[in-house]
Each structure stands twice: as C-alpha cells, then as structure tokens.
C-alpha atoms as a PDB file:
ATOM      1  CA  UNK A   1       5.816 -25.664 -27.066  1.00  0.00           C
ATOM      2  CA  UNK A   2       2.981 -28.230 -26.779  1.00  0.00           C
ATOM      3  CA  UNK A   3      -0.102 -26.908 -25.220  1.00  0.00           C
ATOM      4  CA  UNK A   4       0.270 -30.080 -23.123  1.00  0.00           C
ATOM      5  CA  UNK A   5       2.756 -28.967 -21.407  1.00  0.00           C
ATOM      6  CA  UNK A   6       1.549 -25.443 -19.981  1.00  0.00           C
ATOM      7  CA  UNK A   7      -0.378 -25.023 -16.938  1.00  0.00           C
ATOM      8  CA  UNK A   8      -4.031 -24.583 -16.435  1.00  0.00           C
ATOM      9  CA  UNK A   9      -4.078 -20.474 -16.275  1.00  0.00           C
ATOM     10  CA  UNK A  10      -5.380 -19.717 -12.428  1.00  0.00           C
ATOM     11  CA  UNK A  11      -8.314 -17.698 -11.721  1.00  0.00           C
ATOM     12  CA  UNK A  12      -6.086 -15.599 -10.337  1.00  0.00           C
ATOM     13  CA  UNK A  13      -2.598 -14.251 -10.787  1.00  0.00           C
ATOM     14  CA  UNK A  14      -0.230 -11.290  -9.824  1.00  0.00           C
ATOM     15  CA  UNK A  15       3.087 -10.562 -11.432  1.00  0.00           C
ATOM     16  CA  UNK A  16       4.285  -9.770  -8.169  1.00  0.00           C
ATOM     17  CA  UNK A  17       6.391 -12.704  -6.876  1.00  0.00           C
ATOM     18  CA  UNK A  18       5.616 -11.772  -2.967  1.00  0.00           C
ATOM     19  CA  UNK A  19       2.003 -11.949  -4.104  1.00  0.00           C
ATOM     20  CA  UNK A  20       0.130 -15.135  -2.882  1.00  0.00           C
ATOM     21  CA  UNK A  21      -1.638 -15.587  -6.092  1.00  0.00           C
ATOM     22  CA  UNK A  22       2.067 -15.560  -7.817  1.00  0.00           C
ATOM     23  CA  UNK A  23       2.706 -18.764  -9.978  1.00  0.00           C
ATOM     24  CA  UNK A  24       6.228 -18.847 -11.357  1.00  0.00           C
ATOM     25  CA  UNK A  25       4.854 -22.525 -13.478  1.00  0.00           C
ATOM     26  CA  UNK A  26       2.651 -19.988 -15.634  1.00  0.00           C
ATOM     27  CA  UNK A  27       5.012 -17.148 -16.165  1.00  0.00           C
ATOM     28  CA  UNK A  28       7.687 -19.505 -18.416  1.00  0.00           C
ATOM     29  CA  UNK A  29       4.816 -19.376 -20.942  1.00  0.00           C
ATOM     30  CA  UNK A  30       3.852 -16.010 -22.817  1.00  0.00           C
ATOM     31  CA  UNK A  31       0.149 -14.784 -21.722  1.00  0.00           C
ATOM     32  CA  UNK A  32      -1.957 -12.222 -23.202  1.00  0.00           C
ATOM     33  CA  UNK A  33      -5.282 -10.651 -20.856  1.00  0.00           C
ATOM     34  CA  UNK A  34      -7.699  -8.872 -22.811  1.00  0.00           C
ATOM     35  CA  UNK A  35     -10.006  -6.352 -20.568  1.00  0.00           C
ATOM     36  CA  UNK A  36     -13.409  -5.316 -22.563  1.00  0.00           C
ATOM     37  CA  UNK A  37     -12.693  -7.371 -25.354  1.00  0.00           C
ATOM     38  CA  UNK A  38      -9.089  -5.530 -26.039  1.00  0.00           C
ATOM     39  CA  UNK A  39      -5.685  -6.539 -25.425  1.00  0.00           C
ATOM     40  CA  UNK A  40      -4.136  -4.893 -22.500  1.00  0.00           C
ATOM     41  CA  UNK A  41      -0.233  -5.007 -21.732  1.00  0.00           C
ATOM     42  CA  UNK A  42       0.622  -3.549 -18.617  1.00  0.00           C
ATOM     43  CA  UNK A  43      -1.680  -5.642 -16.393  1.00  0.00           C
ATOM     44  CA  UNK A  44      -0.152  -6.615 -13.001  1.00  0.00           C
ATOM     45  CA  UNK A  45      -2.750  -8.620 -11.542  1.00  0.00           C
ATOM     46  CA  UNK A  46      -5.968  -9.962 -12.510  1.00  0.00           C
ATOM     47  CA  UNK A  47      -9.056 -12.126 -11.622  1.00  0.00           C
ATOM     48  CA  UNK A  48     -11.195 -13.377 -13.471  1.00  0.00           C
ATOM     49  CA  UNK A  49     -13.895 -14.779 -11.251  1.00  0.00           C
ATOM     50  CA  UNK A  50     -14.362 -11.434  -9.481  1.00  0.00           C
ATOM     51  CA  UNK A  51     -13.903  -9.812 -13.433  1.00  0.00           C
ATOM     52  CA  UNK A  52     -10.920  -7.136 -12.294  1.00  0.00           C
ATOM     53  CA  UNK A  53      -7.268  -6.202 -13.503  1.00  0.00           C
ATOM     54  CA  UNK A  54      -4.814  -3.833 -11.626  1.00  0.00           C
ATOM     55  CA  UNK A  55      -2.708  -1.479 -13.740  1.00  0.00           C
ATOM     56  CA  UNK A  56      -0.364   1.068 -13.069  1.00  0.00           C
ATOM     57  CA  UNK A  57      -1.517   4.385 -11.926  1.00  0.00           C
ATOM     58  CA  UNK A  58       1.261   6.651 -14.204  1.00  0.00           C
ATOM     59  CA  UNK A  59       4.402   7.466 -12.848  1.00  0.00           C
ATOM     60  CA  UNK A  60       3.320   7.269  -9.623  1.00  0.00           C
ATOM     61  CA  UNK A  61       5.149   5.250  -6.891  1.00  0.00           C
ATOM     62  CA  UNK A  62       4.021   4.178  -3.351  1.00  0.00           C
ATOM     63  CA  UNK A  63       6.497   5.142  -0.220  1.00  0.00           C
ATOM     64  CA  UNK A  64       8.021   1.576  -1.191  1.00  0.00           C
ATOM     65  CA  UNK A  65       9.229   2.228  -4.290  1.00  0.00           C
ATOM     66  CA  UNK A  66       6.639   0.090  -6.244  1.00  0.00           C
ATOM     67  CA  UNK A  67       4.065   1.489  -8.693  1.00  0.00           C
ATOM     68  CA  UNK A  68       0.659   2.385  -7.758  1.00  0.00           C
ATOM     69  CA  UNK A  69      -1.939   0.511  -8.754  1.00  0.00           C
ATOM     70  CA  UNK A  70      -5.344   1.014  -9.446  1.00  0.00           C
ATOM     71  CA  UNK A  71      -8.297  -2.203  -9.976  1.00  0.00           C
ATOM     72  CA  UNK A  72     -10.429  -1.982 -13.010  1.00  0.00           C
ATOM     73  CA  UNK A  73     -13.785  -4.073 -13.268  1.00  0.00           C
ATOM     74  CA  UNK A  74     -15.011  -5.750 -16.512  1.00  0.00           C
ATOM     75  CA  UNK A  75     -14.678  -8.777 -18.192  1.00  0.00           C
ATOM     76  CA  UNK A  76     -11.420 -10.673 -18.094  1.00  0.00           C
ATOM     77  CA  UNK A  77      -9.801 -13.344 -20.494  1.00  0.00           C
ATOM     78  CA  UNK A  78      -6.368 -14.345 -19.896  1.00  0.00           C
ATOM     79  CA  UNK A  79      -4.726 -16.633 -22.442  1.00  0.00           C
ATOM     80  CA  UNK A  80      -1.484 -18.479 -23.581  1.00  0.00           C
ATOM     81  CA  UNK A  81       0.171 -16.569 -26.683  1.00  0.00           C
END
C-alpha cells in the first residue's frame, strides 16, 4: 500500500467502535504505538497530545462484560507498520 493512501493518524484513537475518537479509515491499515520508547501491543486507546495509553487491567472485566482498563502516562508514538 502507498503511504498516499493512508490517513493522517489522529491525535487520538480508541479501538472501541462506540468510542467517539473511533476511526474505522485508520484501522484498514496496520499501526504500531510505542509507550517509553517500546513497542506495546495490547493498547486500546491512546493520545498523544495529553501523552497516555489505556491497557487492559488482567483478566478483569467491568459489570458489562468489557475489560478493565487502566491509563498510563508517558510519551506516545503511534505509527503505520
């Protein structure tokens, strides 16, 4: 794919597709956030203005269903793959 053809990556983005800062453009294309200077994988939602990630919290689950998250603060660099 032609780097042409991806979307600018938005200061903020959630996996979560009831999420307002949900993009479905920028999810066709492979991205890669690294926290601290490492890769991370199991980010949910990030911003990099404010310089946070959420991750999930274990096992654990909400009374929803949905994993608990906890927000992590430090420098944030998402990318295309």
């Amino acid at each position: 794919m032609n780097d042409t053809t991806r979307p600018e990556l938005p200061d903020h983005l959630s996996i979560d597709p009831r999420n307002a800062a949900y993009n479905a453009a920028v999810f066709q294309h492979d991205i890669g956030i690294k926290f601290n200077g490492k890769e991370r994988f199991d980010v949910e939602e990030y911003c990099v203005s404010e310089g946070w990630i959420k991750v999930p919290a274990g096992k654990t689950l909400d009374r929803k269903g949905r994993a608990l998250l906890i927000k992590l603060k430090g420098q944030v660099e998402a990318f295309y793959k």
